[in-house]
PDB file of N, CA and C in Angstrom:
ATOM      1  N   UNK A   1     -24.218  47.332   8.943  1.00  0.00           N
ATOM      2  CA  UNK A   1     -24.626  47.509   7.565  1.00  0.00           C
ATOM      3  C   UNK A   1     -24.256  46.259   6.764  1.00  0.00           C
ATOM      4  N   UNK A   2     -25.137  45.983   6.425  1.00  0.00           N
ATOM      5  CA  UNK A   2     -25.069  44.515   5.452  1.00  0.00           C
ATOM      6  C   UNK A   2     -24.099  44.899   3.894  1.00  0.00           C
ATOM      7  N   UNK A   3     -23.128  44.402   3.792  1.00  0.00           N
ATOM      8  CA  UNK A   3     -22.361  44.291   2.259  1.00  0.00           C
ATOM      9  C   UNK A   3     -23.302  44.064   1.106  1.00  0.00           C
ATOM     10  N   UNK A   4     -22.963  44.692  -0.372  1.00  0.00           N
ATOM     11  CA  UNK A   4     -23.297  44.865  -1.035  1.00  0.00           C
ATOM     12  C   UNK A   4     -23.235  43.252  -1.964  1.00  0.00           C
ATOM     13  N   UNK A   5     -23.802  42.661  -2.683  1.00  0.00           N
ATOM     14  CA  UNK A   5     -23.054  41.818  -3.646  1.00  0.00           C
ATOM     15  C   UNK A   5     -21.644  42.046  -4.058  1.00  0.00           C
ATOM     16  N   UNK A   6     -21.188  43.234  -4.886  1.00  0.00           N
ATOM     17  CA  UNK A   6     -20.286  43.922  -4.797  1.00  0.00           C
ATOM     18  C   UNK A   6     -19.064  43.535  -4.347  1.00  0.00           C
ATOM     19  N   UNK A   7     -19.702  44.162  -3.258  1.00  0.00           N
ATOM     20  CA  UNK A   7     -18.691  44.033  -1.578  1.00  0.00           C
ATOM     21  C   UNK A   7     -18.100  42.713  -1.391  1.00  0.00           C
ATOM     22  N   UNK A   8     -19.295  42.137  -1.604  1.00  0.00           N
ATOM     23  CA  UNK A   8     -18.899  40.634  -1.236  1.00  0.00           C
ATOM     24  C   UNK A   8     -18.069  39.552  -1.654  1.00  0.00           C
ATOM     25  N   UNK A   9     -18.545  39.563  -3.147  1.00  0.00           N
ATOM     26  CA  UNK A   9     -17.376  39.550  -4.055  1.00  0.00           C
ATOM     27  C   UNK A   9     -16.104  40.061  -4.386  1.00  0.00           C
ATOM     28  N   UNK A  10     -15.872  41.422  -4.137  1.00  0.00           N
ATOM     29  CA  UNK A  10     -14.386  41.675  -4.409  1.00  0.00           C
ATOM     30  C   UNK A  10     -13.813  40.685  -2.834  1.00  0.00           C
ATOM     31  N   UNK A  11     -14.368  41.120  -1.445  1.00  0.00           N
ATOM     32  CA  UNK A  11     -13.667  40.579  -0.217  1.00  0.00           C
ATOM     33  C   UNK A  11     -13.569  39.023  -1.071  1.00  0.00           C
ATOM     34  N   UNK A  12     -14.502  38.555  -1.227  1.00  0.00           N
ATOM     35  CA  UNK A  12     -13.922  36.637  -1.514  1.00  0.00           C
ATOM     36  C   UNK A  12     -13.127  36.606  -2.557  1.00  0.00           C
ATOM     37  N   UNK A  13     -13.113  37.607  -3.600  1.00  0.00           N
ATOM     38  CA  UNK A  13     -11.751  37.208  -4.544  1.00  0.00           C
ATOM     39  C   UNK A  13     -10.558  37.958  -3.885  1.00  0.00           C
ATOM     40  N   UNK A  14     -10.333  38.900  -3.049  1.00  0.00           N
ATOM     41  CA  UNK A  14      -8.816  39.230  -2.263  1.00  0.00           C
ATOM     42  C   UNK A  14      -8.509  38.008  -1.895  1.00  0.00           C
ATOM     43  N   UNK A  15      -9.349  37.450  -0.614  1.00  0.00           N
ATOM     44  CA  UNK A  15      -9.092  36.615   0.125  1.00  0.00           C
ATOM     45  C   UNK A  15      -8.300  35.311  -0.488  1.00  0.00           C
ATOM     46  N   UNK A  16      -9.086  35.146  -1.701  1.00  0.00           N
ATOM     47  CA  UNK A  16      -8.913  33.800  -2.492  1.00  0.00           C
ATOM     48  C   UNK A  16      -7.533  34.053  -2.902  1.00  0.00           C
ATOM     49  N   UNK A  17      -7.046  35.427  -3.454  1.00  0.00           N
ATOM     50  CA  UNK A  17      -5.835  35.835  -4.174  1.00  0.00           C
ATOM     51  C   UNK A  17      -4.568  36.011  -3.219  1.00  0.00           C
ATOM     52  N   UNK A  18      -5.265  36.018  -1.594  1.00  0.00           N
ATOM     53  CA  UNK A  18      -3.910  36.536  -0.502  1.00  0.00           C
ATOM     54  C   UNK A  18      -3.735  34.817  -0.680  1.00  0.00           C
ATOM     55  N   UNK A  19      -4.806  33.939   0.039  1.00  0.00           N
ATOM     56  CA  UNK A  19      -4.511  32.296   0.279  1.00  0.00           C
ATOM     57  C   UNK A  19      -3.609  31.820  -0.587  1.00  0.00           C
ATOM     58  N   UNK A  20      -3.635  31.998  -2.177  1.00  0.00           N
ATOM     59  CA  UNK A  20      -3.349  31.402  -3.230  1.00  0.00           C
ATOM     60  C   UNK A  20      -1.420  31.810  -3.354  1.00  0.00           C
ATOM     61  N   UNK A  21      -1.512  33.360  -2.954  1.00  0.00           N
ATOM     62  CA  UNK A  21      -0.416  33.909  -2.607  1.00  0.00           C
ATOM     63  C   UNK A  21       0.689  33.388  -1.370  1.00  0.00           C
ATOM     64  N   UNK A  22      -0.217  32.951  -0.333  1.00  0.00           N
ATOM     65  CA  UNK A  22       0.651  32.327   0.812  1.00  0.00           C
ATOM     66  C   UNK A  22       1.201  30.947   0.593  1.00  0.00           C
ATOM     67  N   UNK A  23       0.101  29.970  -0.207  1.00  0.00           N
ATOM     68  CA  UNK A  23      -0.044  28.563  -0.609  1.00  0.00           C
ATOM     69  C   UNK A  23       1.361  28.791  -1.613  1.00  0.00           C
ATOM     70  N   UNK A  24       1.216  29.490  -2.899  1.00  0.00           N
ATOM     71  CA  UNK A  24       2.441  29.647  -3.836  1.00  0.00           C
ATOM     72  C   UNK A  24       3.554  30.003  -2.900  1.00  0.00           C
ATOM     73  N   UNK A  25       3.937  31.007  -2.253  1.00  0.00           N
ATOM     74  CA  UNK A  25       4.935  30.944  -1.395  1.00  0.00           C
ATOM     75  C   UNK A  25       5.754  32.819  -2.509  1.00  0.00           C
ATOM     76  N   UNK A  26       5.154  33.384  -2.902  1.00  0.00           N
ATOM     77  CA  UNK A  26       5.102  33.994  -4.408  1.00  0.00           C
ATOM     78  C   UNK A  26       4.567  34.877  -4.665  1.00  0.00           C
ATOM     79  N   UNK A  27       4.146  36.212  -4.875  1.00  0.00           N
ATOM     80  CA  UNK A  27       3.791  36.967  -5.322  1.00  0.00           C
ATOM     81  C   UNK A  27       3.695  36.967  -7.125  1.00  0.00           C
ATOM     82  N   UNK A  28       4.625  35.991  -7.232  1.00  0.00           N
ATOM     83  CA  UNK A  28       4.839  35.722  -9.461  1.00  0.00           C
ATOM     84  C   UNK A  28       3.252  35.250  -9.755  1.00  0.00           C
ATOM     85  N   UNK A  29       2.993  36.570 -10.777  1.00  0.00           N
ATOM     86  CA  UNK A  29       1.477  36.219 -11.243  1.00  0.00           C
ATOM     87  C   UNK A  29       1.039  35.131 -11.737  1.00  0.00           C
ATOM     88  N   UNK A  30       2.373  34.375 -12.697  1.00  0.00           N
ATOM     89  CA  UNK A  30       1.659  32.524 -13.263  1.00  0.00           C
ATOM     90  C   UNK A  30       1.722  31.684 -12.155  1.00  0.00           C
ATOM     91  N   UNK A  31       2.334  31.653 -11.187  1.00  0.00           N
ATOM     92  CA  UNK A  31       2.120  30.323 -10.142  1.00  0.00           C
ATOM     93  C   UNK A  31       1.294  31.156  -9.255  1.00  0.00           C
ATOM     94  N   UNK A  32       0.766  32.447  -8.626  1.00  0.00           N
ATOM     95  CA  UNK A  32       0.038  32.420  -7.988  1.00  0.00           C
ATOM     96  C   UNK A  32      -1.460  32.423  -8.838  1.00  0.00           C
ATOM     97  N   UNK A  33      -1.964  32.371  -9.808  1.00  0.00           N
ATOM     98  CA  UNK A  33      -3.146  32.272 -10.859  1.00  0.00           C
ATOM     99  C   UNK A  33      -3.158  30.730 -10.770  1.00  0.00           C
ATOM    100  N   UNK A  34      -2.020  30.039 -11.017  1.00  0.00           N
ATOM    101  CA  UNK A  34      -1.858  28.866 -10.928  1.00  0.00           C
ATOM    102  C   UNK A  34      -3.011  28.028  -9.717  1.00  0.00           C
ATOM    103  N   UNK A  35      -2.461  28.555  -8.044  1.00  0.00           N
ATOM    104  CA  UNK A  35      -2.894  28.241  -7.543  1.00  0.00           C
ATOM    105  C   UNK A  35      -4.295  28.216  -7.176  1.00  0.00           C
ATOM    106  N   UNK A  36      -4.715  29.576  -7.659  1.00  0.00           N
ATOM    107  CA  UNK A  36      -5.936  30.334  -7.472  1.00  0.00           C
ATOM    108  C   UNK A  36      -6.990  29.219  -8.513  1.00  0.00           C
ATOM    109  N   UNK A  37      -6.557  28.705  -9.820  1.00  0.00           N
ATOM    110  CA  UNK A  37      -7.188  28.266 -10.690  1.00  0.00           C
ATOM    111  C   UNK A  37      -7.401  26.360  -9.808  1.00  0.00           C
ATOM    112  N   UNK A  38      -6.116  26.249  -9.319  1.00  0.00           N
ATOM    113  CA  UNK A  38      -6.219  24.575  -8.794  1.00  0.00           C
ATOM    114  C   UNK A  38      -7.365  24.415  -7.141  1.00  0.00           C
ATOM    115  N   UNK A  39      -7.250  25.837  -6.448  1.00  0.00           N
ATOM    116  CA  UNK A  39      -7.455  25.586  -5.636  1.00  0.00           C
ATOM    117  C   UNK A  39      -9.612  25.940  -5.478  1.00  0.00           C
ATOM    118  N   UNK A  40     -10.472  25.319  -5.105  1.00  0.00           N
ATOM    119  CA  UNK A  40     -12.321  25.490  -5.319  1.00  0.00           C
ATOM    120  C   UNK A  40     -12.093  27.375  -4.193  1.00  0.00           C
ATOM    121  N   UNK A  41     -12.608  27.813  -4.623  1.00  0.00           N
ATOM    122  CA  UNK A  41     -13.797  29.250  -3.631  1.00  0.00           C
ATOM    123  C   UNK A  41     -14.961  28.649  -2.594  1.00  0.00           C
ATOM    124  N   UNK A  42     -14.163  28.349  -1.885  1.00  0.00           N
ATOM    125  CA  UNK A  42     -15.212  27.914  -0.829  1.00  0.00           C
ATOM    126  C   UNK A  42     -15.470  29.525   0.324  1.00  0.00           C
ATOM    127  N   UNK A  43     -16.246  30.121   0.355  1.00  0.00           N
ATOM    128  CA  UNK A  43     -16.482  30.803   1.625  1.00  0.00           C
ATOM    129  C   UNK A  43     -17.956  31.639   1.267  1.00  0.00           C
ATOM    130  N   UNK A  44     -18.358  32.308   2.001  1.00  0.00           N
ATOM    131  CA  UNK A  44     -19.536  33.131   2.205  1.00  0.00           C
ATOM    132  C   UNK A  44     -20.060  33.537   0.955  1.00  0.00           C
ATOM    133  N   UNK A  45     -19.258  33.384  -0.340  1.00  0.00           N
ATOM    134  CA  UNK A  45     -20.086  34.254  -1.077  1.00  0.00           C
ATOM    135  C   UNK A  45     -19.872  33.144  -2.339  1.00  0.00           C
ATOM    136  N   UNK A  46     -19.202  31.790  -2.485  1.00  0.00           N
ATOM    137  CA  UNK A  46     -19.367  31.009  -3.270  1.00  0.00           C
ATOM    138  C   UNK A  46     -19.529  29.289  -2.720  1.00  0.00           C
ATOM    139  N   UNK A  47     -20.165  28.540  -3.251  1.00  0.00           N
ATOM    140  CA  UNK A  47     -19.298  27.208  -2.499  1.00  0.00           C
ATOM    141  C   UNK A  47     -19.257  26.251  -3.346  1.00  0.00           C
ATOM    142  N   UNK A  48     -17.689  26.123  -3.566  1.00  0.00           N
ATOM    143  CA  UNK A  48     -16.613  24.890  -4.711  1.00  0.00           C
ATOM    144  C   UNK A  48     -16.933  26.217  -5.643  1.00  0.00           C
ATOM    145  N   UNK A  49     -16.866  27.104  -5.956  1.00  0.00           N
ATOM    146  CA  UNK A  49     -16.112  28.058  -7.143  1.00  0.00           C
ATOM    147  C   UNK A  49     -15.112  27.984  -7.669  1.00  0.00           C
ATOM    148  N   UNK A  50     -15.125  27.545  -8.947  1.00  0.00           N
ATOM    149  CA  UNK A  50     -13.645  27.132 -10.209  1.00  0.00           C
ATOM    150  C   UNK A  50     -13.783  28.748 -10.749  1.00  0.00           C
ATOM    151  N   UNK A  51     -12.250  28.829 -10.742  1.00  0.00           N
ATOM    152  CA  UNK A  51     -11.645  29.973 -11.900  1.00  0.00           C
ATOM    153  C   UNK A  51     -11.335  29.136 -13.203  1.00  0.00           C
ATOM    154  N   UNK A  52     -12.059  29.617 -14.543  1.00  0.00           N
ATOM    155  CA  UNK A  52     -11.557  28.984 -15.102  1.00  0.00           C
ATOM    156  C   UNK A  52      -9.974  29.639 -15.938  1.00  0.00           C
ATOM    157  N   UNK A  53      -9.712  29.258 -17.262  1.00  0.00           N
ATOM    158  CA  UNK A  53      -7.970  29.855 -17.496  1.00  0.00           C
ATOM    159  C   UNK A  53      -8.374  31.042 -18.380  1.00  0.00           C
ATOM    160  N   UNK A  54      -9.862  31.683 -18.450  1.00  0.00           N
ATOM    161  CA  UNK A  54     -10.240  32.670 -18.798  1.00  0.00           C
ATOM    162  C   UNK A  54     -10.571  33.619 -17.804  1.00  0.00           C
ATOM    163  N   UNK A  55     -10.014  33.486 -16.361  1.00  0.00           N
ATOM    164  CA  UNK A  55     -10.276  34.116 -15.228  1.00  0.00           C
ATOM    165  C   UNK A  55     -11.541  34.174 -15.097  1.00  0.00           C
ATOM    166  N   UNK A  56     -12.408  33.868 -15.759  1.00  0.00           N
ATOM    167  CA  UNK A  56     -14.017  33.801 -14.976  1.00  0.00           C
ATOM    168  C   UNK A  56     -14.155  32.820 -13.834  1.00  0.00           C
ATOM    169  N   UNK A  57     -14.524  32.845 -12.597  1.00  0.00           N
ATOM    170  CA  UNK A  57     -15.360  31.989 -11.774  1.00  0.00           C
ATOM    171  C   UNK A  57     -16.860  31.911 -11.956  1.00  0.00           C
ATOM    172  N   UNK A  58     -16.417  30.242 -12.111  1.00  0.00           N
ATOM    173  CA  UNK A  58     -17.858  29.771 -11.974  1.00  0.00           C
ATOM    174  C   UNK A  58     -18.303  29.179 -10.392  1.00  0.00           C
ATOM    175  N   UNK A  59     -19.537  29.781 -10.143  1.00  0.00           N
ATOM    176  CA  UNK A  59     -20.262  29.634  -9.255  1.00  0.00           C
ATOM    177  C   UNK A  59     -22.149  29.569  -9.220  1.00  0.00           C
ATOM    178  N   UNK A  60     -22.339  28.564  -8.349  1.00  0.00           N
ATOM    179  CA  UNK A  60     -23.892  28.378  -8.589  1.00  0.00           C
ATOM    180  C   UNK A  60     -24.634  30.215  -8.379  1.00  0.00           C
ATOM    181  N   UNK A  61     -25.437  30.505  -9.102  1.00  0.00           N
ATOM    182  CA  UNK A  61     -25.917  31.332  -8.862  1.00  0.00           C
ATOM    183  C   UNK A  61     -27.721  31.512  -8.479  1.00  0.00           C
ATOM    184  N   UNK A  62     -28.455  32.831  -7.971  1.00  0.00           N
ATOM    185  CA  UNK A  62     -29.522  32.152  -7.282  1.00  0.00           C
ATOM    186  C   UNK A  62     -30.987  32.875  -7.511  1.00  0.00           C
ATOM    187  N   UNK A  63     -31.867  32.403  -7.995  1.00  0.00           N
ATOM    188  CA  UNK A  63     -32.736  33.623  -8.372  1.00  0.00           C
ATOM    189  C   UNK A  63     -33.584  33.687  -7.040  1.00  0.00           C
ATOM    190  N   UNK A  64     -33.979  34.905  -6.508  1.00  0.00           N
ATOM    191  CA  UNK A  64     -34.626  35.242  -5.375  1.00  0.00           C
ATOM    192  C   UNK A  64     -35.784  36.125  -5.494  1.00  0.00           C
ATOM    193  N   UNK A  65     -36.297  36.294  -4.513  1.00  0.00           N
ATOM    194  CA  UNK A  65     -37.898  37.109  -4.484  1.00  0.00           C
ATOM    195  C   UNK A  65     -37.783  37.829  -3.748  1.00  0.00           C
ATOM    196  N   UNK A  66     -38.029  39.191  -3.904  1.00  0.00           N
ATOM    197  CA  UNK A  66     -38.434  40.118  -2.725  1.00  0.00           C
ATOM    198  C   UNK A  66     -39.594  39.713  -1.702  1.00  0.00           C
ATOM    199  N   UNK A  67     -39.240  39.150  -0.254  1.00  0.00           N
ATOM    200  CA  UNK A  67     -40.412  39.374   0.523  1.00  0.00           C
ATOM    201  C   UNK A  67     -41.146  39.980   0.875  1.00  0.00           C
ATOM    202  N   UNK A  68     -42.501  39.598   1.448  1.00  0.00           N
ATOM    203  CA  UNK A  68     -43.320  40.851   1.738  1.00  0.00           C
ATOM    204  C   UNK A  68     -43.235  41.346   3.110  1.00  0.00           C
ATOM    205  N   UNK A  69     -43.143  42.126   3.826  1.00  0.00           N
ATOM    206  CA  UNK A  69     -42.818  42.586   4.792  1.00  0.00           C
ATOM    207  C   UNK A  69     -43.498  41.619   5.853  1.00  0.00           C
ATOM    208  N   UNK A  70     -44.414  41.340   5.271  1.00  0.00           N
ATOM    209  CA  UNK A  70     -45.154  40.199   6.409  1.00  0.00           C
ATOM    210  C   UNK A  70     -44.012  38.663   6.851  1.00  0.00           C
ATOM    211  N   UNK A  71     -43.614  38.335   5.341  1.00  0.00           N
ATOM    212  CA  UNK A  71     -42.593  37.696   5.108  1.00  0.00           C
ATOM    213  C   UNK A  71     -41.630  36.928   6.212  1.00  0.00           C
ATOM    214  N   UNK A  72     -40.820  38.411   6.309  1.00  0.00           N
ATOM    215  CA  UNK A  72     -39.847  39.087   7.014  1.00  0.00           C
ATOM    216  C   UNK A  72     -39.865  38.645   8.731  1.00  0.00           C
ATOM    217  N   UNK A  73     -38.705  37.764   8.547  1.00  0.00           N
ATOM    218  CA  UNK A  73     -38.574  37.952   9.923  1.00  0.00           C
ATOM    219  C   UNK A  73     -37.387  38.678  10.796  1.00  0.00           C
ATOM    220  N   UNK A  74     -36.971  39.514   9.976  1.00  0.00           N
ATOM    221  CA  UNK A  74     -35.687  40.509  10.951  1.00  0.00           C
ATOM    222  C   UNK A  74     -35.452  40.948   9.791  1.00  0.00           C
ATOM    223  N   UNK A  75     -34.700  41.880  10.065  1.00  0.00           N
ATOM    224  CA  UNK A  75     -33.724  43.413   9.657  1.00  0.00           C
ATOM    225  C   UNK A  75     -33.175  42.910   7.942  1.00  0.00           C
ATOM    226  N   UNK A  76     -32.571  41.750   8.168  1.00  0.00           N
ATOM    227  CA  UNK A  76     -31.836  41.442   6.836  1.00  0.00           C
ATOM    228  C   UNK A  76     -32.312  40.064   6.440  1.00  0.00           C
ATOM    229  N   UNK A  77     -33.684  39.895   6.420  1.00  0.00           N
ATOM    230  CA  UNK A  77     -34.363  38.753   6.087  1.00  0.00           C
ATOM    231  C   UNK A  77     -35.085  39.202   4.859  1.00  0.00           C
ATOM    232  N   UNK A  78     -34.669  39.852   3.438  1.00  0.00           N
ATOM    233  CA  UNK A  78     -35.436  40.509   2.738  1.00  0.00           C
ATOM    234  C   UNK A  78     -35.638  39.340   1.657  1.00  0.00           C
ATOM    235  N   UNK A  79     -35.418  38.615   1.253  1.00  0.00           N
ATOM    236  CA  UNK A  79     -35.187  37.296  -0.176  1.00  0.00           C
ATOM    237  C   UNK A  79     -36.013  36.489   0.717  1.00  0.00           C
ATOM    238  N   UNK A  80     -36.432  35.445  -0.122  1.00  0.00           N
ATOM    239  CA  UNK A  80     -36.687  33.959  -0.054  1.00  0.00           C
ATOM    240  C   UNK A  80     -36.045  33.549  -1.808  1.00  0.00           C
ATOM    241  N   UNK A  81     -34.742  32.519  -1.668  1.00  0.00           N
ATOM    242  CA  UNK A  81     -34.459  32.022  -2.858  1.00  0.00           C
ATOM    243  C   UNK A  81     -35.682  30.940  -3.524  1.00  0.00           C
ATOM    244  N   UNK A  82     -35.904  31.026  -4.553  1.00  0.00           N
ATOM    245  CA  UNK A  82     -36.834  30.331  -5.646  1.00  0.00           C
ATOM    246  C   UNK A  82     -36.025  29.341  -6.035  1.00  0.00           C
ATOM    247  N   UNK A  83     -34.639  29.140  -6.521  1.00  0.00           N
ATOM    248  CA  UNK A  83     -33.989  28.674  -7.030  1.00  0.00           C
ATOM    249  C   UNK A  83     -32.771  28.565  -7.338  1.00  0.00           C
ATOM    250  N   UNK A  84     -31.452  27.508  -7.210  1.00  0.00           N
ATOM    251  CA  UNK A  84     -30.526  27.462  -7.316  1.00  0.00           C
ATOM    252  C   UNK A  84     -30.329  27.308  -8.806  1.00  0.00           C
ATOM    253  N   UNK A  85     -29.175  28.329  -9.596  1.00  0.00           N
ATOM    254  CA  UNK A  85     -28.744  27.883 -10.473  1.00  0.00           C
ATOM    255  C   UNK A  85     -27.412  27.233 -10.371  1.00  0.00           C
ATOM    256  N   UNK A  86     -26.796  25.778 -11.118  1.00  0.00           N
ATOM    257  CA  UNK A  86     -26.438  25.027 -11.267  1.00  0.00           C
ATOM    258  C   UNK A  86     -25.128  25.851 -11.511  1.00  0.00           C
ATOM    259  N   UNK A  87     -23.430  26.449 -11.053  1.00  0.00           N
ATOM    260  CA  UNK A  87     -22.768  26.781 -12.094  1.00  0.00           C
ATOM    261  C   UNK A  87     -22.614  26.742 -13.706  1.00  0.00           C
ATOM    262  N   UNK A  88     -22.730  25.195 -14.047  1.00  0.00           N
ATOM    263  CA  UNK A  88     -22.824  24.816 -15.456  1.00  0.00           C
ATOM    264  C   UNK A  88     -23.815  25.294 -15.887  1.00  0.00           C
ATOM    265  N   UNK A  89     -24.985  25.694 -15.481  1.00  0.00           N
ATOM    266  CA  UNK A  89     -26.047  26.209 -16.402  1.00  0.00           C
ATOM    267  C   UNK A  89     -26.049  27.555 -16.309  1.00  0.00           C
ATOM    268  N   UNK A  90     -25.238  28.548 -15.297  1.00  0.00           N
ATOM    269  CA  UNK A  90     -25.411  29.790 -14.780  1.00  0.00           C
ATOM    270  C   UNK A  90     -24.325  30.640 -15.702  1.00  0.00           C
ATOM    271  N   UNK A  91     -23.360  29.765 -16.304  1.00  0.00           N
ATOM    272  CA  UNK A  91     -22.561  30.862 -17.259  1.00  0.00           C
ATOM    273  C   UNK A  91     -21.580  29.854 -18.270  1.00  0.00           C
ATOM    274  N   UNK A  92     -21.013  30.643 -19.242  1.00  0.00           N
ATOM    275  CA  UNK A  92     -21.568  29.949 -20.821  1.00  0.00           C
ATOM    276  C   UNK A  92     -20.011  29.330 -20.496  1.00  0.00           C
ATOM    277  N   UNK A  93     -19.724  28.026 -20.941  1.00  0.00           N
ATOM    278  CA  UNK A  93     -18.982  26.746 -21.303  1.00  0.00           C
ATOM    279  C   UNK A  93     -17.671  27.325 -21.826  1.00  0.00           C
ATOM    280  N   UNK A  94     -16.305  27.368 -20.938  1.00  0.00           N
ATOM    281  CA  UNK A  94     -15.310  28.478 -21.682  1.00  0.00           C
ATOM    282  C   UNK A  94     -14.886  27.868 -23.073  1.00  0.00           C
ATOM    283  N   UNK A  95     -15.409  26.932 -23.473  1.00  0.00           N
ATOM    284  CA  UNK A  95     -15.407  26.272 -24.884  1.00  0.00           C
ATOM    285  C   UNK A  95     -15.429  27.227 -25.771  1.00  0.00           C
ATOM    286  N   UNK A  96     -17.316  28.006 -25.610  1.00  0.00           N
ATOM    287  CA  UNK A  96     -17.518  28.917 -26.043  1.00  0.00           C
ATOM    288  C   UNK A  96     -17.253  30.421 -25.799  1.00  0.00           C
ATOM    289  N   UNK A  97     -15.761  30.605 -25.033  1.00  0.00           N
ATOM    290  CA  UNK A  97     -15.303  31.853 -24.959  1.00  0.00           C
ATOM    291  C   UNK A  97     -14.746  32.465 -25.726  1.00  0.00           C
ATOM    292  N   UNK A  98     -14.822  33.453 -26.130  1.00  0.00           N
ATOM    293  CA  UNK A  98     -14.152  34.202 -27.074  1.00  0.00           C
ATOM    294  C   UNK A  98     -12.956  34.745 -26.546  1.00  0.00           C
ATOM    295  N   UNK A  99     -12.464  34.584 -25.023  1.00  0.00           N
ATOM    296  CA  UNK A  99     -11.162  35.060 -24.834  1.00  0.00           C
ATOM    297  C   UNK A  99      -9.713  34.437 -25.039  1.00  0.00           C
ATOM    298  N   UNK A 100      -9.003  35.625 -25.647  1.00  0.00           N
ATOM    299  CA  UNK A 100      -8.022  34.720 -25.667  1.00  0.00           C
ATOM    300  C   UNK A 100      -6.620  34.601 -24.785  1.00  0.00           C
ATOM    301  N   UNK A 101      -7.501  33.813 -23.542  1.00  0.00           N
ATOM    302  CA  UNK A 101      -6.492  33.630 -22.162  1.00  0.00           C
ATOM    303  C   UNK A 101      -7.033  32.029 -21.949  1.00  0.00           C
ATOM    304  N   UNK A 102      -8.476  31.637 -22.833  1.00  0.00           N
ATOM    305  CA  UNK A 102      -8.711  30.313 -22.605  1.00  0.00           C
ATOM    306  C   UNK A 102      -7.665  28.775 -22.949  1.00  0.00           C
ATOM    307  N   UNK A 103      -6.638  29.408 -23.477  1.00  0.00           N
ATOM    308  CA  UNK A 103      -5.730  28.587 -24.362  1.00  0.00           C
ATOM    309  C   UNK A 103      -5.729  28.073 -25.348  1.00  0.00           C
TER     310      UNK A 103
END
């Protein structure tokens, strides 16, 4: 059974949060955020993903098409991507964040 987006995402942010945890040496939430924020999201479901100090990750994101069954060449061949979005263009500048964890 193929993972959900979802799915996919929470597994790459554990993963990112155990690494960041082993790297700190730490379970203490400011040096392991620390690390999590210094260190890119490289794996299956991002690649070079920044946290920024508003805890959002930025990552390229991708607009896709449903194929047509003709399309299709196997079981979980359902997309053809149209287009990469750029991180920087895919979510808004923490400049313009209204949270206040941006500093």
């Amino acid at each position: 059974m193929m993972p959900t987006m979802v799915q996919a995402g929470m597994y790459s942010a554990v993963m990112h949060y155990l690494k960041a945890v082993q790297a700190a040496g730490t379970v203490e939430a400011d040096k392991v955020m620390e690390k999590m924020r210094a260190t890119p999201v490289n794996d299956f479901f991002a690649k070079d993903g920044r946290i920024l100090a508003n805890g959002l990750m930025l990552h390229d994101m991708y607009l896709a098409e449903a194929k047509k069954p003709a399309e299709s060449k196997g079981e979980w061949d359902l997309l053809k991507i149209l287009r990469v979005i750029p991180r920087d263009q895919a979510f808004e500048p923490l400049e313009k964040s209204a949270c206040p964890l941006k500093g």
